[in-house]
PDB file of N, CA and C in Angstrom:
ATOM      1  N   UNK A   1     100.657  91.260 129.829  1.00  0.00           N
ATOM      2  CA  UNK A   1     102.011  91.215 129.299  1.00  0.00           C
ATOM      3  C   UNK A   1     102.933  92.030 130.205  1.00  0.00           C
ATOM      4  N   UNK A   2     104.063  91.247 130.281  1.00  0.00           N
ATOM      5  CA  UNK A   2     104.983  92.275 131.429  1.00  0.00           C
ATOM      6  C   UNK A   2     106.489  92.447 130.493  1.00  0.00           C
ATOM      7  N   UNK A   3     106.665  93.798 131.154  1.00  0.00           N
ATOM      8  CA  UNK A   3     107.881  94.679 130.253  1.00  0.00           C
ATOM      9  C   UNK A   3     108.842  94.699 131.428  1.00  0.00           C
ATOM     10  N   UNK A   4     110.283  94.089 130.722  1.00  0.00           N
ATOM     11  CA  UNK A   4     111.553  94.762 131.664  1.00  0.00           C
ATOM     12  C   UNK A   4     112.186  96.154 130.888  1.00  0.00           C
ATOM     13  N   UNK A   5     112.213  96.714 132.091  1.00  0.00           N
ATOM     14  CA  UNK A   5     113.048  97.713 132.306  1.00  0.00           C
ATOM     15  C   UNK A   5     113.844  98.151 133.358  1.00  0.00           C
ATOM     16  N   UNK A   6     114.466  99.218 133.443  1.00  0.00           N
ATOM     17  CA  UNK A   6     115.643  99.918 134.403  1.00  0.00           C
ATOM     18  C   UNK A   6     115.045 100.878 135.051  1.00  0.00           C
ATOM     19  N   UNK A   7     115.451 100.893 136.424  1.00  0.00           N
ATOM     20  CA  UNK A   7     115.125 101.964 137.154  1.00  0.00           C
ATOM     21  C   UNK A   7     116.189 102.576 137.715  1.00  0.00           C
ATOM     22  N   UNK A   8     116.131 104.006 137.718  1.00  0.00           N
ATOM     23  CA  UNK A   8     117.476 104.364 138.441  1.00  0.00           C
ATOM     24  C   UNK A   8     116.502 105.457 140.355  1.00  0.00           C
ATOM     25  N   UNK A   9     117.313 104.482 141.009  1.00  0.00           N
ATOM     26  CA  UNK A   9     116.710 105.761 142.414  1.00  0.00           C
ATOM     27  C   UNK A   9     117.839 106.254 143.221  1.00  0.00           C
ATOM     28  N   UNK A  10     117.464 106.802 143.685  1.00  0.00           N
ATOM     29  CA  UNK A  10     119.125 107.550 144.700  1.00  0.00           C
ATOM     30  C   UNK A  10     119.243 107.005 145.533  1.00  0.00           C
ATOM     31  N   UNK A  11     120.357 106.907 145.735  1.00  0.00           N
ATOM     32  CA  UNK A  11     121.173 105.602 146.637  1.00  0.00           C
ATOM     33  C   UNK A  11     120.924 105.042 147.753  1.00  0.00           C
ATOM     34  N   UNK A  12     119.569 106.036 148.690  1.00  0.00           N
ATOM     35  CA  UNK A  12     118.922 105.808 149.875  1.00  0.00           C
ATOM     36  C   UNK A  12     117.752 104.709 149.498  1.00  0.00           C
ATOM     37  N   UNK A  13     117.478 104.315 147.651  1.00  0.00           N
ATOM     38  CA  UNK A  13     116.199 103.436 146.977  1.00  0.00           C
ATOM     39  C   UNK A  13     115.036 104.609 146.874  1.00  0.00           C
ATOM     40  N   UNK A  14     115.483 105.629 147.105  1.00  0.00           N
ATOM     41  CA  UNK A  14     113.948 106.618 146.928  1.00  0.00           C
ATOM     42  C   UNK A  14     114.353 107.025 145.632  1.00  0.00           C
ATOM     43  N   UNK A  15     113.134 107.637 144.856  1.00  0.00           N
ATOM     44  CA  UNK A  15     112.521 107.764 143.366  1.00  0.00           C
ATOM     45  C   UNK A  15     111.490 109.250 143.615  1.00  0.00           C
ATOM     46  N   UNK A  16     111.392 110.206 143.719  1.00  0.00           N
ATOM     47  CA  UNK A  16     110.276 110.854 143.674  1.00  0.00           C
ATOM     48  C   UNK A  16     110.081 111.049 145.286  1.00  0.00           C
ATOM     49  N   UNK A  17     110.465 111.015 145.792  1.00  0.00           N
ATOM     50  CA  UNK A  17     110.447 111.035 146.736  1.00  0.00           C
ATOM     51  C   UNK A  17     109.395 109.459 147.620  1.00  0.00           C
ATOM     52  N   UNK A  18     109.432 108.446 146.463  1.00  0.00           N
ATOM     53  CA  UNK A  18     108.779 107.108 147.213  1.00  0.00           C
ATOM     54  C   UNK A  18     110.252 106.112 147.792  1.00  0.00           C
ATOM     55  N   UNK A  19     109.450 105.432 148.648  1.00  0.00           N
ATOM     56  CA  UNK A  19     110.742 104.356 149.304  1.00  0.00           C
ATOM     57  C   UNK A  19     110.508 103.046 148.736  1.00  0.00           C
ATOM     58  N   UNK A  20     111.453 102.721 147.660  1.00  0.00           N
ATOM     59  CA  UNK A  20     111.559 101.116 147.254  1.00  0.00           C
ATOM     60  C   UNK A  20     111.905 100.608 148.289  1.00  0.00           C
ATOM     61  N   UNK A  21     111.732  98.900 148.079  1.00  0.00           N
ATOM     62  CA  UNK A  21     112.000  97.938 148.831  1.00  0.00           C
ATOM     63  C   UNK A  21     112.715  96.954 147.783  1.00  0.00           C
ATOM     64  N   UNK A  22     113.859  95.753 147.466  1.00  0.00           N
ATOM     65  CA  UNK A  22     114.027  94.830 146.345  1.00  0.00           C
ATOM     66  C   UNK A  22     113.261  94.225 147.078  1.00  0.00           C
ATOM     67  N   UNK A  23     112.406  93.603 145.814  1.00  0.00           N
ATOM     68  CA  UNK A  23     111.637  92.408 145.699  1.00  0.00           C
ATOM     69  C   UNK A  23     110.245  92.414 146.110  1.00  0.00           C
ATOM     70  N   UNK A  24     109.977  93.876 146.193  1.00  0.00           N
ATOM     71  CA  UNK A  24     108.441  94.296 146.567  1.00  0.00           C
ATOM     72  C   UNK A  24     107.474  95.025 145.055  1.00  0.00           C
ATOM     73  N   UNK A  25     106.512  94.335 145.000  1.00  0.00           N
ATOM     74  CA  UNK A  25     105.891  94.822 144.072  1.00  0.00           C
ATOM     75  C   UNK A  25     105.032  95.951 144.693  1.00  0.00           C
ATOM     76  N   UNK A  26     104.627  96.435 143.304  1.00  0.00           N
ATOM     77  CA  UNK A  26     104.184  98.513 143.625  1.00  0.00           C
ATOM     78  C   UNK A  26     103.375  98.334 142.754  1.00  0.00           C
ATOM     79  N   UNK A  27     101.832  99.278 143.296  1.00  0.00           N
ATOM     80  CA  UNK A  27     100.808  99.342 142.299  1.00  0.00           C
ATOM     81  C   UNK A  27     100.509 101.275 142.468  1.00  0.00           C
ATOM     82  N   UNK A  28     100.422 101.427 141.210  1.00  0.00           N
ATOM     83  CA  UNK A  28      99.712 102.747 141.135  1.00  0.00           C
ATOM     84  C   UNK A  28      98.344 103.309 141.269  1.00  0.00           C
ATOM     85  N   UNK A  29      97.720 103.665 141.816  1.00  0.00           N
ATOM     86  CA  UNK A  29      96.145 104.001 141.790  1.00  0.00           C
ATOM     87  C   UNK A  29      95.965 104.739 140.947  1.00  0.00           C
ATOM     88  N   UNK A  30      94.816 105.056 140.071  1.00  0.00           N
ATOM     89  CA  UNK A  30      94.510 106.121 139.883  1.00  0.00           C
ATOM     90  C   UNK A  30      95.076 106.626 138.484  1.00  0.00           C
ATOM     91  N   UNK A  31      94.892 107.729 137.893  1.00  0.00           N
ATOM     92  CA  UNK A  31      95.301 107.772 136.325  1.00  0.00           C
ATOM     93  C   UNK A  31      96.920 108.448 136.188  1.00  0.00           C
ATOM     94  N   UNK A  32      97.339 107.658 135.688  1.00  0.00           N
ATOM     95  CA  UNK A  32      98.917 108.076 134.817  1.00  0.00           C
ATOM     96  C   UNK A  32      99.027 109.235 134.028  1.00  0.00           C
ATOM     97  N   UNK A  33      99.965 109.799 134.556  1.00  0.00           N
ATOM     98  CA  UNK A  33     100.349 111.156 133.757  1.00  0.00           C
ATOM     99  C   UNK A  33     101.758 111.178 133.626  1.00  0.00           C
ATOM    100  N   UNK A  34     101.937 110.530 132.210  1.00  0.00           N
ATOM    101  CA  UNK A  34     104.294 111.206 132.241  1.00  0.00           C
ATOM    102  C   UNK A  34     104.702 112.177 132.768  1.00  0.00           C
ATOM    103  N   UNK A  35     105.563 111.848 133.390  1.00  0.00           N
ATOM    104  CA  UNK A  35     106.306 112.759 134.506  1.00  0.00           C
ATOM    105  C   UNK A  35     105.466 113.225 135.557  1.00  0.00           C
ATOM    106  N   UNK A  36     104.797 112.633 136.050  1.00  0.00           N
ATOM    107  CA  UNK A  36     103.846 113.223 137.100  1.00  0.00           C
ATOM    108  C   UNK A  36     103.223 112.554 137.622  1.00  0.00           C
ATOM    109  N   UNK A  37     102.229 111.286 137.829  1.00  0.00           N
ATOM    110  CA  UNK A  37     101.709 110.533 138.272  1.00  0.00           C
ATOM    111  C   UNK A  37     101.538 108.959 138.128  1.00  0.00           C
ATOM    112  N   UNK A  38     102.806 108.426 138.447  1.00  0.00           N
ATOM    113  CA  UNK A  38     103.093 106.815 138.300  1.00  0.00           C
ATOM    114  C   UNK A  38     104.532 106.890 138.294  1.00  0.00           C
ATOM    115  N   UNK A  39     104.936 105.237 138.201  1.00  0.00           N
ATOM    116  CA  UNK A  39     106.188 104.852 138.581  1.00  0.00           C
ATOM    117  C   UNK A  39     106.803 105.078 137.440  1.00  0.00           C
ATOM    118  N   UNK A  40     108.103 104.997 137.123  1.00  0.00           N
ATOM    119  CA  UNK A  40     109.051 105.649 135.566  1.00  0.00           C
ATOM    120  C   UNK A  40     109.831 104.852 135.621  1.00  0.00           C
ATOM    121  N   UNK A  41     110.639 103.967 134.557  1.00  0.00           N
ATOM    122  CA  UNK A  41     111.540 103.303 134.097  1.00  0.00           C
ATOM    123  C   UNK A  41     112.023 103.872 132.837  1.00  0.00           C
ATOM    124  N   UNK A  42     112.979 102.549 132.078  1.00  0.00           N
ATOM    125  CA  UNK A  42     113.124 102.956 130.935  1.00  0.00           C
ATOM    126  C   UNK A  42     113.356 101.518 130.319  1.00  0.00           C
ATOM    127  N   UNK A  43     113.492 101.241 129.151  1.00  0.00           N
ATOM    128  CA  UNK A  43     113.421 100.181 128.390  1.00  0.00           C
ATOM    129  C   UNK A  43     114.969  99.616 127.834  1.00  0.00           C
ATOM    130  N   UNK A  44     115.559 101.126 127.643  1.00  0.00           N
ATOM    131  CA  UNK A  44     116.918 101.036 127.415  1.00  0.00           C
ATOM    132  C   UNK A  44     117.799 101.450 128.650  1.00  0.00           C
ATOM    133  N   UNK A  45     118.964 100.182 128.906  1.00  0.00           N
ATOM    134  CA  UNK A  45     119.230 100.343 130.415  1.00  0.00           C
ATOM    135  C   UNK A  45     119.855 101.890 130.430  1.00  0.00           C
ATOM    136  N   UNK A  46     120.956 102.277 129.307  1.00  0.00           N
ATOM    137  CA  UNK A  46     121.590 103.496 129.257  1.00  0.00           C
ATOM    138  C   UNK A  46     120.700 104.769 129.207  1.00  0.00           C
ATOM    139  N   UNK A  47     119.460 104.685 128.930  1.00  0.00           N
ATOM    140  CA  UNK A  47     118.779 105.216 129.510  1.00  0.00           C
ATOM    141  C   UNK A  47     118.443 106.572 130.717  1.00  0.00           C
ATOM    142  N   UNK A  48     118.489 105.679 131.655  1.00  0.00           N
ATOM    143  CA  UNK A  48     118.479 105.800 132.909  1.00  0.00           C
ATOM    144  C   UNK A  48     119.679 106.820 133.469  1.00  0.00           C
ATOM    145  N   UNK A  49     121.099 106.819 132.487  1.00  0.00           N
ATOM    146  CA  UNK A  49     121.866 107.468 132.963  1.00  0.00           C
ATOM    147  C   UNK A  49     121.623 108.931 132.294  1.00  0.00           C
ATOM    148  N   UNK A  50     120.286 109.596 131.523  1.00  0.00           N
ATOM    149  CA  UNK A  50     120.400 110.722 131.371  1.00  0.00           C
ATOM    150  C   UNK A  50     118.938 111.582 132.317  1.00  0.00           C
ATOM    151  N   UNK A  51     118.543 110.446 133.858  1.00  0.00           N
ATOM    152  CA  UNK A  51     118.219 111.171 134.732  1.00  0.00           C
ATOM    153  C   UNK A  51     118.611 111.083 136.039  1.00  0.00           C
ATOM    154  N   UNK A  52     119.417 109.743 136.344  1.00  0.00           N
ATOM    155  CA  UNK A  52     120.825 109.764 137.224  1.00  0.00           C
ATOM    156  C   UNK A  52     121.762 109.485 136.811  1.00  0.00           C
ATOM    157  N   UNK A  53     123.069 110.170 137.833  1.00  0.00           N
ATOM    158  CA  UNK A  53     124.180 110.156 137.875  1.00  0.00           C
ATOM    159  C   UNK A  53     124.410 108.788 138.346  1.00  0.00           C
ATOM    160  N   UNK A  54     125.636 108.052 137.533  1.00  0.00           N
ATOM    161  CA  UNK A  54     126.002 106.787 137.537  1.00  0.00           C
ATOM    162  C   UNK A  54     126.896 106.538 138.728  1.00  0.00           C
ATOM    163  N   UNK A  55     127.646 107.313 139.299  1.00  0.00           N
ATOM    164  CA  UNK A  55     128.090 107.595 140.552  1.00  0.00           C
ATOM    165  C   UNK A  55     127.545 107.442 141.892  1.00  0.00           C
ATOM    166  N   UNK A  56     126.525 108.447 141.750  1.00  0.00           N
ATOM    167  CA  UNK A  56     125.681 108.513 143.273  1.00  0.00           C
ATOM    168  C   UNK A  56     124.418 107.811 143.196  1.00  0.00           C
ATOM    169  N   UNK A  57     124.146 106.876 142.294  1.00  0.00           N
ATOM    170  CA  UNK A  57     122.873 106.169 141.777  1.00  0.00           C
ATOM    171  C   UNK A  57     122.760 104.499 142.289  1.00  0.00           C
ATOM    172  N   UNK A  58     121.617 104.215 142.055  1.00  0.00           N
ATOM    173  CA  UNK A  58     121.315 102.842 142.538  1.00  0.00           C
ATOM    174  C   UNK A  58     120.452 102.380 141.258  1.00  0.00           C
ATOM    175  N   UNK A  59     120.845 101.311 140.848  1.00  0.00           N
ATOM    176  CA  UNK A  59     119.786 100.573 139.834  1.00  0.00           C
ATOM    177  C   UNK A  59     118.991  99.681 139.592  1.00  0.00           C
ATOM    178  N   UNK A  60     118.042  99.293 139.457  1.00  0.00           N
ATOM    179  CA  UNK A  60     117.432  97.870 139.384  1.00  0.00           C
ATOM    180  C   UNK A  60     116.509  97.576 138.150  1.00  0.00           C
ATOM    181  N   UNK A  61     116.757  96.628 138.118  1.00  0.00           N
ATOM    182  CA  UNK A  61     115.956  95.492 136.740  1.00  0.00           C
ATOM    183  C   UNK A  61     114.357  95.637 137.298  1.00  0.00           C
ATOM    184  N   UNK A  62     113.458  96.008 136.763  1.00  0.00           N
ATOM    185  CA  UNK A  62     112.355  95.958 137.108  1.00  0.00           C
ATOM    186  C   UNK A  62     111.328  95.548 135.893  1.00  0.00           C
ATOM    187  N   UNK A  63     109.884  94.890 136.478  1.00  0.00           N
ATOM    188  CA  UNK A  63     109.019  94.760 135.567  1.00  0.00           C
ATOM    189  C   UNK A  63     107.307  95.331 135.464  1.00  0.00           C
ATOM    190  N   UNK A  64     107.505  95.685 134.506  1.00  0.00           N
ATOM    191  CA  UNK A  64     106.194  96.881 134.444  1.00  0.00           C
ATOM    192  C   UNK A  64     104.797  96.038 133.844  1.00  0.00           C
ATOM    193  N   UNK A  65     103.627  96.301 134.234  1.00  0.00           N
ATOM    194  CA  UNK A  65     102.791  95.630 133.550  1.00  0.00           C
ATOM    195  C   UNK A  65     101.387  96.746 134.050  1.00  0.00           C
ATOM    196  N   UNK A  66     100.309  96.570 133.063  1.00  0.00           N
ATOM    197  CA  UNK A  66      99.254  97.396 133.137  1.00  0.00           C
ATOM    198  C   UNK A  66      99.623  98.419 131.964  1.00  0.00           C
ATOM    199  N   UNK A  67      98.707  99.424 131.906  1.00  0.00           N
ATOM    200  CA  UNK A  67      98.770 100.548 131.351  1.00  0.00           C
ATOM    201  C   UNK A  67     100.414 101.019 131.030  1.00  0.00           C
ATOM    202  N   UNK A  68     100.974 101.173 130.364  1.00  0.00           N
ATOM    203  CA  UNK A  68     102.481 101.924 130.093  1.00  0.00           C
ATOM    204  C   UNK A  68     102.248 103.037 128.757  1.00  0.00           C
ATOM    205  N   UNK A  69     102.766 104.466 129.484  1.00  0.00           N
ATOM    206  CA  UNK A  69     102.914 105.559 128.805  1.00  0.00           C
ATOM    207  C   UNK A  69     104.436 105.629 127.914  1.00  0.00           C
ATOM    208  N   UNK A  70     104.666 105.929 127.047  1.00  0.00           N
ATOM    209  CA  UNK A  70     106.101 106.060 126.520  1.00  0.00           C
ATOM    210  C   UNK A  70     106.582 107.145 125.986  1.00  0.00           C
ATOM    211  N   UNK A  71     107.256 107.770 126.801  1.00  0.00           N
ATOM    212  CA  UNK A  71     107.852 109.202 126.412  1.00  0.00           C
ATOM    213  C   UNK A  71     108.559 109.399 125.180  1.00  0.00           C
ATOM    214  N   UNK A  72     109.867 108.678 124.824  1.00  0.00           N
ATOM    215  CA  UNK A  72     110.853 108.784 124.131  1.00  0.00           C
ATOM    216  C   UNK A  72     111.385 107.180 123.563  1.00  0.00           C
ATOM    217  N   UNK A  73     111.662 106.691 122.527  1.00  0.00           N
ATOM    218  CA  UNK A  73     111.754 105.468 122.439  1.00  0.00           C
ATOM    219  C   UNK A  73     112.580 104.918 123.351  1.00  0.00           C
ATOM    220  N   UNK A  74     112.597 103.650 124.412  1.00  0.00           N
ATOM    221  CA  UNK A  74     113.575 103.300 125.355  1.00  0.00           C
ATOM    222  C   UNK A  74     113.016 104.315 126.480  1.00  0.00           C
ATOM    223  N   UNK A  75     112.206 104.868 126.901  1.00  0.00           N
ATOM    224  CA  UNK A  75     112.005 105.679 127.398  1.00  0.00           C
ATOM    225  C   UNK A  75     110.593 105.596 128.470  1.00  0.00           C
TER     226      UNK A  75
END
């Protein structure tokens, strides 16, 4: 089953210090830890604007599938 959500990365496409590409899919190795080990979205697009700034930010529609941790509802 695959989930859309929002991603917000800084305006260079980096996240965590990883380099997106649009239209490249990303796999995680290895075990998931919130906030710490795997990729992060959110479910609700507004979301996204309470860990970037809507200004200096870049956004994209993304889709998640495998294992998903959920912090906060939309989250």
């Amino acid at each position: 089953m695959t989930t859309i959500a929002y991603k917000a990365l800084r305006a260079d496409f980096t996240c965590r210090g990883f380099q997106y590409e649009v239209g490249r899919t990303y796999t995680h190795d290895g075990k998931i830890s919130m906030c710490d080990a795997a990729f992060h979205a959110c479910e609700d697009p507004l979301n996204v604007l309470n860990y970037y700034n809507l200004c200096d930010s870049r956004f994209a529609v993304v889709e998640l599938s495998g294992e998903i941790l959920k912090h906060h509802e939309g989250d």
